[in-house]
Every structure is written in structure tokens, then in C-alpha cells.
N, C-alpha and C. Protein backbone atom coordinates (compact mmCIF):
# COMPACT_ATOMS: atom_id res chain seq x y z
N UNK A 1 21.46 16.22 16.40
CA UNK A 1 20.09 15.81 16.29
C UNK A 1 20.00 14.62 15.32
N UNK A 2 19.05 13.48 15.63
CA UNK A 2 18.83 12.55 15.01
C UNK A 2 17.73 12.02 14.27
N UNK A 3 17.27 12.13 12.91
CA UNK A 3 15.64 11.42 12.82
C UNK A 3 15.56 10.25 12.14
N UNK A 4 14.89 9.43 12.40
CA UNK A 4 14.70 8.12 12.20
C UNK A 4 14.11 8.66 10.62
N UNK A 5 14.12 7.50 9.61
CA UNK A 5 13.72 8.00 8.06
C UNK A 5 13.81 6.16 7.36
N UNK A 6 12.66 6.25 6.95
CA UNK A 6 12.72 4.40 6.46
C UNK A 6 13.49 5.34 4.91
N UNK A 7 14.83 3.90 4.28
CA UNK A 7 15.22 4.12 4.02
C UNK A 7 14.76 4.59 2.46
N UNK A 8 13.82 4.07 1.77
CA UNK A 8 13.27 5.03 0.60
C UNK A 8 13.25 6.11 0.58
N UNK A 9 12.59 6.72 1.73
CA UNK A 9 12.40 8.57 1.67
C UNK A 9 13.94 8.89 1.75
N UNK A 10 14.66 8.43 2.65
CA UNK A 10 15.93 9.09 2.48
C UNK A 10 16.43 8.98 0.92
N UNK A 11 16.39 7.82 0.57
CA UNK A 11 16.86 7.96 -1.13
C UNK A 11 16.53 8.87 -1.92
N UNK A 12 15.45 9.54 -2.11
CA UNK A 12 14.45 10.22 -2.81
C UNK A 12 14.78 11.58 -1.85
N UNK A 13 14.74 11.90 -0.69
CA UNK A 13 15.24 13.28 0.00
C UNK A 13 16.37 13.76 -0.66
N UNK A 14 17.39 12.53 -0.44
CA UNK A 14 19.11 12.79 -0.89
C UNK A 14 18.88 13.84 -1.79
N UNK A 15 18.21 13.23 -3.10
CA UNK A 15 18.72 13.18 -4.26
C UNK A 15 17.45 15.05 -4.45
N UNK A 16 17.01 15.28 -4.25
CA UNK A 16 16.54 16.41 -3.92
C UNK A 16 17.03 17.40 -3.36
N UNK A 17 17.68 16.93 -1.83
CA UNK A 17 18.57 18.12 -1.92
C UNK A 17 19.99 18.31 -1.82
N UNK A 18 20.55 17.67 -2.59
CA UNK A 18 21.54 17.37 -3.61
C UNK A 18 21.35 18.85 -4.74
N UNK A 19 20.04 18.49 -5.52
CA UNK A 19 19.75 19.26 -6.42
C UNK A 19 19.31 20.21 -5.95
N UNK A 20 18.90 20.40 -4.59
CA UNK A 20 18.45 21.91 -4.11
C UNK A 20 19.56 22.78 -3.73
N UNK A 21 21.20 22.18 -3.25
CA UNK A 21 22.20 22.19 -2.88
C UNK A 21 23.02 23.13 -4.36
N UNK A 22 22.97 22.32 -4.94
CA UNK A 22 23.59 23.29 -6.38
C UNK A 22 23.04 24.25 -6.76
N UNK A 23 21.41 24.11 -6.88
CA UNK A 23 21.07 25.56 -7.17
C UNK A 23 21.39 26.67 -5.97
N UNK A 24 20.85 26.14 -5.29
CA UNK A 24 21.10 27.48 -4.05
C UNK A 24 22.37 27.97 -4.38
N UNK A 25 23.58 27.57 -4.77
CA UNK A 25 25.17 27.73 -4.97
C UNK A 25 25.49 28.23 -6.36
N UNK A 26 24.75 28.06 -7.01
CA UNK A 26 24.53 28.58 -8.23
C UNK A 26 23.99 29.97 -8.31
N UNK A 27 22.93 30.29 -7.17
CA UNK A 27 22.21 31.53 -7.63
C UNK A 27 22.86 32.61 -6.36
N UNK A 28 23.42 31.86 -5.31
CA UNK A 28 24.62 32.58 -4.30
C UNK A 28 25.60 33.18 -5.13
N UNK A 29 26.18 32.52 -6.17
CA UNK A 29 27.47 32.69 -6.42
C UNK A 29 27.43 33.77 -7.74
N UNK A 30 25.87 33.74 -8.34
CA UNK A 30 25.75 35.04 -8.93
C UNK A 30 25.50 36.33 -8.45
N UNK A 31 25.00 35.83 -7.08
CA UNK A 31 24.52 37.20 -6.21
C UNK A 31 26.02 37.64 -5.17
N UNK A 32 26.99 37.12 -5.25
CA UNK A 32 28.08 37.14 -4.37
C UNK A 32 29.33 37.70 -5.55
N UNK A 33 28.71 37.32 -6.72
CA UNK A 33 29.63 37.40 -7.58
C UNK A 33 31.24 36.72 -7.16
N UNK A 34 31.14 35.10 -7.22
CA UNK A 34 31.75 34.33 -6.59
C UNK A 34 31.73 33.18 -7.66
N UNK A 35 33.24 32.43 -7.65
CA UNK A 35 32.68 31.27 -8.56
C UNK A 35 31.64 30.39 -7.61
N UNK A 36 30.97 29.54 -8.09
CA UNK A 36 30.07 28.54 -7.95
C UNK A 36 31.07 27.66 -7.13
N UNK A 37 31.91 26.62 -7.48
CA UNK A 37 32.51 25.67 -6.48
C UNK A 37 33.19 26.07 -5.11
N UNK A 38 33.40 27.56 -5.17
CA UNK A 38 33.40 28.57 -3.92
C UNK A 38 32.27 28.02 -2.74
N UNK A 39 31.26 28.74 -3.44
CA UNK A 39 30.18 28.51 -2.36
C UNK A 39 29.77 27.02 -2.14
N UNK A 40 29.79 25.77 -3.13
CA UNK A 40 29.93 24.48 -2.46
C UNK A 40 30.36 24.31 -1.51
N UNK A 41 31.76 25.16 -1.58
CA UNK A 41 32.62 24.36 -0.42
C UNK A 41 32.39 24.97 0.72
N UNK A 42 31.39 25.98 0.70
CA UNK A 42 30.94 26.37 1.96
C UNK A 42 29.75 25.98 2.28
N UNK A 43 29.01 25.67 1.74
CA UNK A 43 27.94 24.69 1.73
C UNK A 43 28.09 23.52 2.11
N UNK A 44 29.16 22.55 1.55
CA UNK A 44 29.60 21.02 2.38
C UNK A 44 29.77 21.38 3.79
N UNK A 45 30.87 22.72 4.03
CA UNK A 45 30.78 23.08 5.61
C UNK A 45 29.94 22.95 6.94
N UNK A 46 28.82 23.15 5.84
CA UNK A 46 27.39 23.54 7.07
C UNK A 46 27.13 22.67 7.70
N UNK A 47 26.88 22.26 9.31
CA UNK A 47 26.15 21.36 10.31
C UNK A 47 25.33 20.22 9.43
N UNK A 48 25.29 19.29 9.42
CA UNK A 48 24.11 18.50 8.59
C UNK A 48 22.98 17.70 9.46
N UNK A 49 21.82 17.45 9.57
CA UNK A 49 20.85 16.20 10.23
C UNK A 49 21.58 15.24 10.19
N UNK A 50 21.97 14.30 11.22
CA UNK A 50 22.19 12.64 11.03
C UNK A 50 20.59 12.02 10.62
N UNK A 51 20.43 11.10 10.04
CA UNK A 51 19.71 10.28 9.98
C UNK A 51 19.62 9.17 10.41
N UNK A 52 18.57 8.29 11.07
CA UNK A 52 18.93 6.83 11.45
C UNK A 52 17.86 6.13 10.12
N UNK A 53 18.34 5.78 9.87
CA UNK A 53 17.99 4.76 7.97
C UNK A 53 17.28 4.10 9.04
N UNK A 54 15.98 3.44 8.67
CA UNK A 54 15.09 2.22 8.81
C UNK A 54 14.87 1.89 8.15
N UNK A 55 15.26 0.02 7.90
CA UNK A 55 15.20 -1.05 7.27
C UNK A 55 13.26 -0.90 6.68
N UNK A 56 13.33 -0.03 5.49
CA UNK A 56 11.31 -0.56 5.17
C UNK A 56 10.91 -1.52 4.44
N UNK A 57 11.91 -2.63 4.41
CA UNK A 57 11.40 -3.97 3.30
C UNK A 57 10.43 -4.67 3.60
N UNK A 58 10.59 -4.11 5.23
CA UNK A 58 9.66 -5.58 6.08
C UNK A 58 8.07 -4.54 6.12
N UNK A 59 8.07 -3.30 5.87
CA UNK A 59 6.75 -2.47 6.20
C UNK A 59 5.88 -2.46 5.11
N UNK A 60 4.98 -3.17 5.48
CA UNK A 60 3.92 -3.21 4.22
C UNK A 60 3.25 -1.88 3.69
N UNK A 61 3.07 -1.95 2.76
CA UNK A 61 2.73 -1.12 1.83
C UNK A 61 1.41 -0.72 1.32
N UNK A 62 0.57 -1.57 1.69
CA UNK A 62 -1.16 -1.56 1.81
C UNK A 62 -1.67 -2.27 2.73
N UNK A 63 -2.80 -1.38 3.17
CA UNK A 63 -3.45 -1.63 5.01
C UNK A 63 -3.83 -2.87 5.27
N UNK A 64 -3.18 -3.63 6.09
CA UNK A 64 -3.41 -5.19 6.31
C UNK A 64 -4.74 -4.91 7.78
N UNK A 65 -5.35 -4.06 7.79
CA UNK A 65 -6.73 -3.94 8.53
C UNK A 65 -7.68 -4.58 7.84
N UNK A 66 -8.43 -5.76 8.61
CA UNK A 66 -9.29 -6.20 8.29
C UNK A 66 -11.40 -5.53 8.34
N UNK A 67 -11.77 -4.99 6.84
CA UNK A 67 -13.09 -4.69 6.89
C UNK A 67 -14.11 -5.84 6.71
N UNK A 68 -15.21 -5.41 6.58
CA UNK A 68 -16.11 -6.60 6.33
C UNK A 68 -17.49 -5.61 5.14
N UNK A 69 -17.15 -6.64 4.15
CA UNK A 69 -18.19 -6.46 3.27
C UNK A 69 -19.61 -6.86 2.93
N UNK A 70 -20.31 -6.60 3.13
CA UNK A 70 -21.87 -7.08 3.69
C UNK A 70 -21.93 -7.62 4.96
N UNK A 71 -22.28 -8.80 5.33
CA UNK A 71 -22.47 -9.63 6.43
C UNK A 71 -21.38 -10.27 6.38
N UNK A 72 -20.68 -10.99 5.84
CA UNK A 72 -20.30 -12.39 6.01
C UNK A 72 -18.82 -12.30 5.07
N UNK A 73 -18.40 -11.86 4.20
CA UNK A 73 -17.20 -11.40 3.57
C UNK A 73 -16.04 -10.80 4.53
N UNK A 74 -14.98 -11.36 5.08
CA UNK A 74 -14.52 -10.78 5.28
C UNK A 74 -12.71 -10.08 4.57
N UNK A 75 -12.36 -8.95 4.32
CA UNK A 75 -11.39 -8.55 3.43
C UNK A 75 -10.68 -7.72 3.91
N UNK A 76 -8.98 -7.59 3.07
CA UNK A 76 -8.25 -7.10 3.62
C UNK A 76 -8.58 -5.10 3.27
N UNK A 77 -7.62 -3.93 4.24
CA UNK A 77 -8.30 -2.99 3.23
C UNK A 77 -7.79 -2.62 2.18
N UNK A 78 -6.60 -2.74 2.19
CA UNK A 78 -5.40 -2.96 0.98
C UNK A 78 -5.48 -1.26 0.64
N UNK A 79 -5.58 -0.33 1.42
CA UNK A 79 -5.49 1.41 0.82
C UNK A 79 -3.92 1.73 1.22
N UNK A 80 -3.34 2.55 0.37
CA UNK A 80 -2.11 2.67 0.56
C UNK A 80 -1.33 2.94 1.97
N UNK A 81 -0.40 2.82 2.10
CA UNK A 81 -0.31 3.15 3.78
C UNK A 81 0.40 4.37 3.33
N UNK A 82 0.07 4.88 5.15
CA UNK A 82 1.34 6.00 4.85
C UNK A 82 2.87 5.48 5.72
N UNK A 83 3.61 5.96 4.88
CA UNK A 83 5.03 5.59 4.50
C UNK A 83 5.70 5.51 5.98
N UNK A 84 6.18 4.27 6.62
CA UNK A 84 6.35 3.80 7.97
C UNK A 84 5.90 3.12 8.56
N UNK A 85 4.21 3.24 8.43
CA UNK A 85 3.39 2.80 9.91
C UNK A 85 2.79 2.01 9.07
N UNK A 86 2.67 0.96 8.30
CA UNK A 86 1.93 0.08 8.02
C UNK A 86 0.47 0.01 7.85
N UNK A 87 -0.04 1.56 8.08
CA UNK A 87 -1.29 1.78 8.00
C UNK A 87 -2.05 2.57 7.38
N UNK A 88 -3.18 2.36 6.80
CA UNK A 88 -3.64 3.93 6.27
C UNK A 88 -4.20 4.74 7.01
N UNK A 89 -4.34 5.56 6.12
CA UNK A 89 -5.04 7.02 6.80
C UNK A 89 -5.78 6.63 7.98
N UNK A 90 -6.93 6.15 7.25
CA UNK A 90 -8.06 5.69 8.39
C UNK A 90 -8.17 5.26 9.47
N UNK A 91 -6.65 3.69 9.24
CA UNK A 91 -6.43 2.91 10.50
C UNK A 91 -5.43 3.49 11.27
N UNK A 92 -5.33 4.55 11.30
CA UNK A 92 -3.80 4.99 12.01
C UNK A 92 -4.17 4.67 13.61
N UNK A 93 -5.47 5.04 13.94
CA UNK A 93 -5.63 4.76 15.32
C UNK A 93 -5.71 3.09 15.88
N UNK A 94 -5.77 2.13 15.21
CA UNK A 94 -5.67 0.86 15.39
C UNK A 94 -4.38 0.42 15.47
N UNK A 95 -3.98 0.12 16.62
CA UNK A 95 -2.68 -0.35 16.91
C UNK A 95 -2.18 -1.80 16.85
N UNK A 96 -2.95 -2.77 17.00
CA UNK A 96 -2.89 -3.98 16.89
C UNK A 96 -3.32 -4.65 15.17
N UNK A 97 -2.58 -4.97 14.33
CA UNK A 97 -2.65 -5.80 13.09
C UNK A 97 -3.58 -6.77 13.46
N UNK A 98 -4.68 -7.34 13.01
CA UNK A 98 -5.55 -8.54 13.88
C UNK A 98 -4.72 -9.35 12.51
N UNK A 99 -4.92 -10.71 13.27
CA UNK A 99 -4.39 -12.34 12.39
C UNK A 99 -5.97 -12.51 11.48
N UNK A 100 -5.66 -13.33 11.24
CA UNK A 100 -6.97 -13.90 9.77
C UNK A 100 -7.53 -15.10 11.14
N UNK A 101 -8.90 -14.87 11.16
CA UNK A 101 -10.08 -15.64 11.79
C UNK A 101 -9.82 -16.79 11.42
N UNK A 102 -9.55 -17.59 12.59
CA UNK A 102 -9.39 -19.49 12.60
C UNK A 102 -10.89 -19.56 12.15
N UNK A 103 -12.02 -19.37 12.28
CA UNK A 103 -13.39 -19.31 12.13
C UNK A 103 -13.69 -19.51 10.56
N UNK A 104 -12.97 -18.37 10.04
CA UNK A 104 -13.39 -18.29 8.92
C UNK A 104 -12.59 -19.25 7.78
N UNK A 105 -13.50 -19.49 6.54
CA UNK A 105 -12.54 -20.26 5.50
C UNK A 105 -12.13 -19.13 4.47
N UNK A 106 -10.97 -19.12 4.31
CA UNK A 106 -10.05 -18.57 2.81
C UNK A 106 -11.12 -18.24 2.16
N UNK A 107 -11.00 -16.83 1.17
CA UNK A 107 -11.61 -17.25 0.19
C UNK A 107 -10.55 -16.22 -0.70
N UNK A 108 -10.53 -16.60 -2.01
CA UNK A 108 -9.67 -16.33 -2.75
C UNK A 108 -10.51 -15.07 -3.68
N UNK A 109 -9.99 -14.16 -4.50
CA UNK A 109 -10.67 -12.75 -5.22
C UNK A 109 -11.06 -13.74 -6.91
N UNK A 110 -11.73 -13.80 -7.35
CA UNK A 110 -11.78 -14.48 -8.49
C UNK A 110 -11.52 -13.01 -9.43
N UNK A 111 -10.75 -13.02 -10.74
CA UNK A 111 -10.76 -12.42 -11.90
C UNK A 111 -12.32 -11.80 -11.98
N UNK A 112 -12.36 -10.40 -12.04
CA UNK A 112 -13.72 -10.11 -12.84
C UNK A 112 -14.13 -10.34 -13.80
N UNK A 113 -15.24 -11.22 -14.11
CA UNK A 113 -15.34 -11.65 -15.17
C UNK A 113 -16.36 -10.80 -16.38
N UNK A 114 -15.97 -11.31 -17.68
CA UNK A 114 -16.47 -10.08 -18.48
C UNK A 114 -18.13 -9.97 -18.94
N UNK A 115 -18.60 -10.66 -18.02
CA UNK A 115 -19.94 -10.76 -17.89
C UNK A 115 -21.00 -10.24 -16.96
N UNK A 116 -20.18 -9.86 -15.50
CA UNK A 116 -20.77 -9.93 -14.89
C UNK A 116 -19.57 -8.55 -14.24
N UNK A 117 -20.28 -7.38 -13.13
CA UNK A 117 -19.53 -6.38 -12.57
C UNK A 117 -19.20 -6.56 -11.34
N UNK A 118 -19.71 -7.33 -10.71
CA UNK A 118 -19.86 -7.46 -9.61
C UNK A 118 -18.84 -8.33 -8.25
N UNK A 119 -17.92 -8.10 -7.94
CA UNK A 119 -16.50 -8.63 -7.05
C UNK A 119 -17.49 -10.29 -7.21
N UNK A 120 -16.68 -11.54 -7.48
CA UNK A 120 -16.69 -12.71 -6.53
C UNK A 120 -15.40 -13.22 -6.29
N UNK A 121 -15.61 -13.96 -4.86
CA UNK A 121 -14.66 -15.13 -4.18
C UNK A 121 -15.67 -16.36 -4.48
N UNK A 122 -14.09 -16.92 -4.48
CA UNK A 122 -13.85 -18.56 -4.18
C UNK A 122 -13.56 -19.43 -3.52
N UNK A 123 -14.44 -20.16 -2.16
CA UNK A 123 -13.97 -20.64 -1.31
C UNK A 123 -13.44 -21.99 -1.85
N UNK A 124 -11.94 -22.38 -2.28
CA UNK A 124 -11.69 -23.26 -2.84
C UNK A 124 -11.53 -24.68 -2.14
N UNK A 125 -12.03 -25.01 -1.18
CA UNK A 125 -11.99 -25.97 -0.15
C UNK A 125 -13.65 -26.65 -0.77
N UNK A 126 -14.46 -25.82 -0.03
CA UNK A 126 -15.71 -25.87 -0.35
C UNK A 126 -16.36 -26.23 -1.95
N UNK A 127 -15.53 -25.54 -2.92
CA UNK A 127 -15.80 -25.47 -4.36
C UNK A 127 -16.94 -24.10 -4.73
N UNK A 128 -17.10 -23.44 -3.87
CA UNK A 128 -18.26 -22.21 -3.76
C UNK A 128 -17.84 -20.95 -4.04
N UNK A 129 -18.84 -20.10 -5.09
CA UNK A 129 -18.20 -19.06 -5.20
C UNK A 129 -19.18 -18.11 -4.50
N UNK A 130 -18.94 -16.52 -3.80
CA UNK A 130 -19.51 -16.17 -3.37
C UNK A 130 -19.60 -14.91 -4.11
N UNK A 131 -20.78 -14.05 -3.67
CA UNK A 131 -20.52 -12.33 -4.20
C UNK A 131 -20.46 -11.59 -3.08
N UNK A 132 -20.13 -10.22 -3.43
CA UNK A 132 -19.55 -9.14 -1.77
C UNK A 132 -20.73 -9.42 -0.72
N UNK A 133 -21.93 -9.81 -0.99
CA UNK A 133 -22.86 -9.82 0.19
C UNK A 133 -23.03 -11.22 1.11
N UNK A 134 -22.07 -11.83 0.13
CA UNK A 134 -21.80 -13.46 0.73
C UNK A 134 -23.08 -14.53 0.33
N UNK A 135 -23.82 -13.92 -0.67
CA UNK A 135 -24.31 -14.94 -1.23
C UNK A 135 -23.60 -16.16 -2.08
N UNK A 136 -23.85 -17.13 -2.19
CA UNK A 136 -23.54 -18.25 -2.66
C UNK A 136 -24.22 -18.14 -4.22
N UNK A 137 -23.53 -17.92 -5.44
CA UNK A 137 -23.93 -17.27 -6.80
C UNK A 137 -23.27 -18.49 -7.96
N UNK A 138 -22.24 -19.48 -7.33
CA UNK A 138 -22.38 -20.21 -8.33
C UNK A 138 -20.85 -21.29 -7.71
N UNK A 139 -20.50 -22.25 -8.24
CA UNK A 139 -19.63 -23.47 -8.02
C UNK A 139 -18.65 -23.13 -8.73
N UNK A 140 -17.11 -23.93 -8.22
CA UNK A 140 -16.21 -24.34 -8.74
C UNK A 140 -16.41 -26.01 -9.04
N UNK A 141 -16.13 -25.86 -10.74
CA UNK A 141 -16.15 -27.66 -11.26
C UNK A 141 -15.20 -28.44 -11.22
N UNK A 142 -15.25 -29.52 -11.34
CA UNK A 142 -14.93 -30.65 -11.20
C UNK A 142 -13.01 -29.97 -12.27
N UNK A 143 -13.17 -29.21 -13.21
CA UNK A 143 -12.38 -28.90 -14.04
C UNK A 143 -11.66 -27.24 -13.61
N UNK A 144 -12.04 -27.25 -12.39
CA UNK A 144 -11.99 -25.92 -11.67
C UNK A 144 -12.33 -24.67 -13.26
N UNK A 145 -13.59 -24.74 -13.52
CA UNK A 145 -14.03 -23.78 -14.42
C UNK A 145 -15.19 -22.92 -13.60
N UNK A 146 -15.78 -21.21 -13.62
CA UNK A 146 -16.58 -21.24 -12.36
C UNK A 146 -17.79 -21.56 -13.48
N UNK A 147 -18.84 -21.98 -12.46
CA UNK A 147 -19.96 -21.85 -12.91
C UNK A 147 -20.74 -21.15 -12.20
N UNK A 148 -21.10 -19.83 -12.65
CA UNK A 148 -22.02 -19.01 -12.03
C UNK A 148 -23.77 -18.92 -12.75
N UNK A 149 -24.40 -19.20 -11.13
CA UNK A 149 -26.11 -19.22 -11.62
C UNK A 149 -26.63 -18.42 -11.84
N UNK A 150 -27.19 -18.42 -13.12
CA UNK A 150 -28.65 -17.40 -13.68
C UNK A 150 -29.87 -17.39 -12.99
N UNK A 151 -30.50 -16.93 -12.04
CA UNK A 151 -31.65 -16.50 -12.03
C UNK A 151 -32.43 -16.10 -12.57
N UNK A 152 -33.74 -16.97 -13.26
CA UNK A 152 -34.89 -16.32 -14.23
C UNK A 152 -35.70 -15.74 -13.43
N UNK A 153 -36.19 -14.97 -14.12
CA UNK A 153 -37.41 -14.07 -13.07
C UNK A 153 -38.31 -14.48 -13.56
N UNK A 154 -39.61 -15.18 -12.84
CA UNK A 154 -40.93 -15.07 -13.67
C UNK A 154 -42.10 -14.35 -13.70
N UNK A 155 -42.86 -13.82 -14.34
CA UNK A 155 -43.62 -13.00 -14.37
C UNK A 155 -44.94 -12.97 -14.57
């Protein structure tokens, strides 16, 4: 019998039952009243799983499914995948990875800044920064510094 296993989990399996391997032989060999390297060597004996190792360097690691945040934002979902399928939980039923919208322009995650809580991008083409609802909240300068607008309220 054969199971396919990207090769991390096998690293991390090994080495588990490796250590599940000695104890079991350890607590045999008190109940057998047997030395211990006895029952190893009947233990190496036993039938083993083949494994087929899969290369997981190339399997991403957070959900490259594209959501959309308010109207007009669109973002990656970046939730952990589960281990293989390139996908999370959620997207497991989406089979096709979609490409990034020729339509749309880049926009980059700006640093949260310590003023303000609220996610913005930077469409750095444009010089525009946006917030998650895709309002337009303030410019990139001439010195690429942001400048984000205050709204006074009047009353």
C-alpha cells in the first residue's frame, strides 16, 4: 500500500513514531519480561506503509482565493490552508485559483498607522490611498509620505 504525504508531515510523522516505536518496546519488554532491543528487532520486522513524499515547496501556505471587501477592494484571503491543497477550509470547494483582474489596479496594504484603526491601501500608480470600503481617504506625496484627510464635521 501506498500514500501520497507532502513531505513536511512525513518529517514530523517520522519523528513521532520513531518515538512511539521505543516506547511501545519499552513497555512490551517489561510486560514480556524481555530485554528492550529484543523487541526492536521485532518491531523493525513488521510490514511498514510506503510513502510517496510530495515535493510541498511549491504549495502555498495561505488561501490565494480572491474576497472582496466592501464594493470595490479587492483582496487576497490569506487563512491558513490546509496542508496539501492550497486552500482553506472554506475554499476547499473552489477548484480553480482565479489570476489577479487585468481590470483592476494593484493596490498595495499600507502599515497601520498609529492614528488611525482602520486597514488602508495604496494605489501607487495613481498616488491614492484607499480604506476597506474603497473610499478615497487621502494621497501619496510627492515625497511618497501618506497624507490622509480629516473631515470636520460642522454643526
Amino acid at each position: 500500500m501506498s500514500v501520497s504525504i507532502p513531505q513536511t508531515l512525513l518529517a514530523t510523522l517520522q519523528a513521532a513514531f520513531d518515538a512511539e516505536a521505543k516506547r511501545v518496546a519499552r513497555d512490551a519488554a517489561k510486560l514480556l519480561r524481555v530485554p528492550e532491543k529484543d523487541v526492536l528487532e521485532v518491531i523493525k520486522k513488521v510490514p511498514k506503509v510506503q510513502f510517496k513524499v510530495i515535493d510541498d515547496s511549491e504549495i502555498p501556505t495561505s488561501c490565494p482565493i480572491f474576497k472582496r471587501l466592501a464594493s470595490t477592494v479587492l483582496t487576497r484571503c490569506r487563512a491558513p490552508c490546509i496542508l496539501g491543497t492550497g486552500r482553506c477550509a472554506h475554499h476547499q470547494k473552489q477548484m480553480i485559483i482565479p489570476d489577479v483582474p487585468d481590470t483592476k489596479n494593484p493596490l498595495t496594504r499600507v502599515k497601520r498607522l498609529q492614528e488611525s484603526d482602520q486597514e488602508l491601501w495604496c494605489d501607487e500608480e495613481a498616488r491614492v490611498i484607499y480604506n476597506a470600503a474603497g473610499e478615497q481617504v487621502g494621497q501619496l506625496t510627492e515625497d511618497d509620505t501618506i497624507e490622509i484627510y480629516e473631515l470636520e464635521e460642522t454643526a
